[in-house]
C-alpha atoms as a PDB file:
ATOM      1  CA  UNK A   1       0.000   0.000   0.000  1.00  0.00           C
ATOM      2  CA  UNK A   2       1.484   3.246  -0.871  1.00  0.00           C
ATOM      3  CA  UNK A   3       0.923   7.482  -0.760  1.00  0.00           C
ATOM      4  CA  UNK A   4      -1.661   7.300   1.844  1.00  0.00           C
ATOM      5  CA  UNK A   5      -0.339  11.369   2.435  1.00  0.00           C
ATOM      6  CA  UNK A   6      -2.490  11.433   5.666  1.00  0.00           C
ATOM      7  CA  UNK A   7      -5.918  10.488   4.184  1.00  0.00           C
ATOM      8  CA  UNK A   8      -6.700   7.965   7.002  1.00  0.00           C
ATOM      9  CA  UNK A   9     -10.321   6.993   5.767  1.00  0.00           C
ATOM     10  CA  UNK A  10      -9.213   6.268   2.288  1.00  0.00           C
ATOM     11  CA  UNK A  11      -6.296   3.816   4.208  1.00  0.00           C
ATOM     12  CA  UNK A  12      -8.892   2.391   6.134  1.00  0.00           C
ATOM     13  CA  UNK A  13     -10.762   1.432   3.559  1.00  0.00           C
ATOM     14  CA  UNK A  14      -8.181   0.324   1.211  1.00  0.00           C
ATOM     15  CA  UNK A  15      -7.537  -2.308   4.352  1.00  0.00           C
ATOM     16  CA  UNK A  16     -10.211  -3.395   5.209  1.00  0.00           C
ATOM     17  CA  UNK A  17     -11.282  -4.390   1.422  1.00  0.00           C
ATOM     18  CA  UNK A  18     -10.703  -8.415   1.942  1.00  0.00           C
ATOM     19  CA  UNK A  19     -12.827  -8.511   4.566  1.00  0.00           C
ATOM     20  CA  UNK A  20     -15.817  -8.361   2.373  1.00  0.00           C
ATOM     21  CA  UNK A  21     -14.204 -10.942  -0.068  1.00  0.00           C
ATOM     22  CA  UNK A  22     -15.266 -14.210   0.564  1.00  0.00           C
ATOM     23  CA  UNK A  23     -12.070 -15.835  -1.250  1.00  0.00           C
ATOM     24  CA  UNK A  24      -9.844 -14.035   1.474  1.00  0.00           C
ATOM     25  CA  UNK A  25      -9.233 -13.679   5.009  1.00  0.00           C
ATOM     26  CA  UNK A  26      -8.926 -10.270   6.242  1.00  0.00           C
ATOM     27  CA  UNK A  27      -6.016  -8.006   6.915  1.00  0.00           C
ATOM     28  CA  UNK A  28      -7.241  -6.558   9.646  1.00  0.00           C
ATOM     29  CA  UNK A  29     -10.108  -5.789  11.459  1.00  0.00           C
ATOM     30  CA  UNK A  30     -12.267  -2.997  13.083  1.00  0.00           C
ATOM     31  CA  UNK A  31     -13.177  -2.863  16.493  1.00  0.00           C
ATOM     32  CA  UNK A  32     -16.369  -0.834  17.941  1.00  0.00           C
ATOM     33  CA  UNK A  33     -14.317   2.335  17.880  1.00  0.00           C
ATOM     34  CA  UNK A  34     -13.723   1.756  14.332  1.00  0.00           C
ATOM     35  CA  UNK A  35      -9.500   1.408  15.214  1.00  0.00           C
ATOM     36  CA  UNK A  36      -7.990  -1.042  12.842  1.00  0.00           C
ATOM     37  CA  UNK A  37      -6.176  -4.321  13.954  1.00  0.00           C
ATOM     38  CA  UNK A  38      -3.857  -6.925  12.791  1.00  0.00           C
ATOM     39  CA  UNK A  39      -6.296  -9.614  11.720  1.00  0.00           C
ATOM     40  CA  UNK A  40      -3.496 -12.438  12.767  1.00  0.00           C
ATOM     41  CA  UNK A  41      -3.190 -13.932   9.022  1.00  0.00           C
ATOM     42  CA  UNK A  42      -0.558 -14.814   6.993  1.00  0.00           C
ATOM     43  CA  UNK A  43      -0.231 -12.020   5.249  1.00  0.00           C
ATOM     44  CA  UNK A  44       3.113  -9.564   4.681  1.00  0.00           C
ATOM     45  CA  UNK A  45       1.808  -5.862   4.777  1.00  0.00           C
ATOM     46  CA  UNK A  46       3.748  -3.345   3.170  1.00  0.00           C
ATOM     47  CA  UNK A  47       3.774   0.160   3.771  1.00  0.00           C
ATOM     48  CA  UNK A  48       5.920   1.936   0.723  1.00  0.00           C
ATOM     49  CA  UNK A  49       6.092   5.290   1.934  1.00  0.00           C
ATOM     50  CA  UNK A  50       4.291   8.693   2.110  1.00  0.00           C
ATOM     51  CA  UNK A  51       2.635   8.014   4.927  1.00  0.00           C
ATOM     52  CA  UNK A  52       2.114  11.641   5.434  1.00  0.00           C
ATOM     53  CA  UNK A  53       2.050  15.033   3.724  1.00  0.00           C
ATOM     54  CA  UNK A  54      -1.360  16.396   2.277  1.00  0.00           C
ATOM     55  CA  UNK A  55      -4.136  14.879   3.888  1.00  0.00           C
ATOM     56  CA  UNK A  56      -5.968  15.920   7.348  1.00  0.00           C
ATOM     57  CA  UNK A  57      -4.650  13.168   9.640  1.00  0.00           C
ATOM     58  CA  UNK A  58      -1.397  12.588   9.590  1.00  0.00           C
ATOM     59  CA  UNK A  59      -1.148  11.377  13.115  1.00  0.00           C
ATOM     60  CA  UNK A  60      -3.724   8.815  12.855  1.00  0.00           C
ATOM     61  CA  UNK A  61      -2.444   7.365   9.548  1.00  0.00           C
ATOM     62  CA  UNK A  62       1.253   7.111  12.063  1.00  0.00           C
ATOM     63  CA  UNK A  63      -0.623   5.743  14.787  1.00  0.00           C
ATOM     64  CA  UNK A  64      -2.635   3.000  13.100  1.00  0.00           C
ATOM     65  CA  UNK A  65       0.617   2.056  11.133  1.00  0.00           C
ATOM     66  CA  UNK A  66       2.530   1.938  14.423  1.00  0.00           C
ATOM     67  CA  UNK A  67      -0.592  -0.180  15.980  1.00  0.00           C
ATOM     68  CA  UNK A  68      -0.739  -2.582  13.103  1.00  0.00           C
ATOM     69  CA  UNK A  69       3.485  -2.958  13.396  1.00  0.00           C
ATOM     70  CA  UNK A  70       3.092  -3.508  17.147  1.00  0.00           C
ATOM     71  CA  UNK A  71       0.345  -6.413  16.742  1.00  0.00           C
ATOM     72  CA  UNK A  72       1.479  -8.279  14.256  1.00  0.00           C
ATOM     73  CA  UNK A  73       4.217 -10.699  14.123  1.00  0.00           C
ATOM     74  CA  UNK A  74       7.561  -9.499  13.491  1.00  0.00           C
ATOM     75  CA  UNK A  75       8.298  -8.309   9.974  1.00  0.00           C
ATOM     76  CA  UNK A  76       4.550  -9.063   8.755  1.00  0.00           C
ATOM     77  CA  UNK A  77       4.179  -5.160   8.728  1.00  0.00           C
ATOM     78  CA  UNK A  78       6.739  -3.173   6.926  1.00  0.00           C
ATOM     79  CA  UNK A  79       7.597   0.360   5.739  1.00  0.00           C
ATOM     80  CA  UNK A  80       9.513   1.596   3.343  1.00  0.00           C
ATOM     81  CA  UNK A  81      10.668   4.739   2.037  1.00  0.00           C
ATOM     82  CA  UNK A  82      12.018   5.793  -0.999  1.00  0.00           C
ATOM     83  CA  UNK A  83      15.220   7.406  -1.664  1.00  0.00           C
ATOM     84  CA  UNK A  84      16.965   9.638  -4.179  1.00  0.00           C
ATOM     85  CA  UNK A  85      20.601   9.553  -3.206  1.00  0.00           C
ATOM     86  CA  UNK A  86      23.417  10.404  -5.981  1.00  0.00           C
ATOM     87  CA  UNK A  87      21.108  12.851  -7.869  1.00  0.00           C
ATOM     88  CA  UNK A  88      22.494  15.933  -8.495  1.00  0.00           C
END
């Protein structure tokens, strides 16, 4: 998943697409608060940067990234960042 830029409800519902698919287990899941969590699958989630930047909540988008880091495994949540070094 990638250039989220802060838009938290778009992010939220870019996740939580499987769980309507009945092919698929879920990423995550919603609790009554609406706060996403790691669904405990097999699954490797990748974050490939922009988190934040344009959008309205960028500390949510941060803080349900951290969240889903913290409660899954180790390494099934990931971000990344791109780079430009050597560019002149």
């Amino acid at each position: 998943m990638s250039d989220i830029h802060g838009y938290l409800e778009d992010a939220r519902q870019a996740l939580l697409t499987l769980c309507d698919h009945p092919d698929y287990e879920p990423v995550v899941t919603a609790d009554s608060d609406g706060q996403l969590h790691w669904a405990d699958e097999n699954y490797v989630l990748v974050f490939n940067g922009d988190l934040v930047d344009r959008g309205p909540n960028n500390e949510e988008v941060l803080a349900m990234v951290a969240r889903l880091i913290e409660e899954a495994p180790p390494g099934r949540v990931r971000v990344t960042q791109a780079t430009m070094s050597g560019c002149s």
